[in-house]
Protein backbone atom coordinates (compact mmCIF):
# COMPACT_ATOMS: atom_id res chain seq x y z
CA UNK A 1 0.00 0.00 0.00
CA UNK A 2 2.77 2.38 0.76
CA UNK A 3 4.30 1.32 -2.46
CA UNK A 4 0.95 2.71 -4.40
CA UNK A 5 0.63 5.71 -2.51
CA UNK A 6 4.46 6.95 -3.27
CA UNK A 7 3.83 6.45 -6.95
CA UNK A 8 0.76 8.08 -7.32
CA UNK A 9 2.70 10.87 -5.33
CA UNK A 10 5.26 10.19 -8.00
CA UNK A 11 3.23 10.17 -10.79
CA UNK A 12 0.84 13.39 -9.51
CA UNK A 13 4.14 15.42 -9.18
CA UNK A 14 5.39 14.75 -12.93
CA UNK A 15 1.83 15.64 -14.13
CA UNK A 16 1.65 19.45 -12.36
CA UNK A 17 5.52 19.37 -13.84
CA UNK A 18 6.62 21.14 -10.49
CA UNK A 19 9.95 23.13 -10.14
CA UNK A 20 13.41 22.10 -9.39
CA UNK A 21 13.01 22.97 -6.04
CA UNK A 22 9.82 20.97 -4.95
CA UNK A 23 11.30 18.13 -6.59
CA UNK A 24 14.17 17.98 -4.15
CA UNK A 25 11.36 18.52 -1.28
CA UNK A 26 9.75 16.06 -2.93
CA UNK A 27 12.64 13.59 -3.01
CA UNK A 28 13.27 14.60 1.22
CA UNK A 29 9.84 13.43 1.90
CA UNK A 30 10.19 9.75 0.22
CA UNK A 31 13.25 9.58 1.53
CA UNK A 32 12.04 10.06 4.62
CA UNK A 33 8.89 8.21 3.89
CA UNK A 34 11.02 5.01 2.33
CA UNK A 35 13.09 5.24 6.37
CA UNK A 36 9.91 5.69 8.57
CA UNK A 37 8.63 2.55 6.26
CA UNK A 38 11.57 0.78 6.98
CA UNK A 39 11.60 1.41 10.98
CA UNK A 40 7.43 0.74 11.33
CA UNK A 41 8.70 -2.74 9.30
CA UNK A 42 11.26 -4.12 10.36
């Protein structure tokens, strides 16, 4: 489920074609999202 929900995020964010700099937010939060994942998980 988490899976789905970071590529619609993915997917959502290459459709509105945002700038430079929310990408690299953008690439923070999975990051982050991909650790929390990984520390709920494991």
């Amino acid at each position: 489920m988490m899976a789905n929900l970071l590529l619609f995020i993915h997917f959502r964010n290459k459709t509105l074609k945002k700038a430079v700099s929310d990408d690299e937010a953008y690439s923070c939060q999975t990051f982050c999202h991909l650790i929390i994942h990984r520390l709920l998980y494991s």
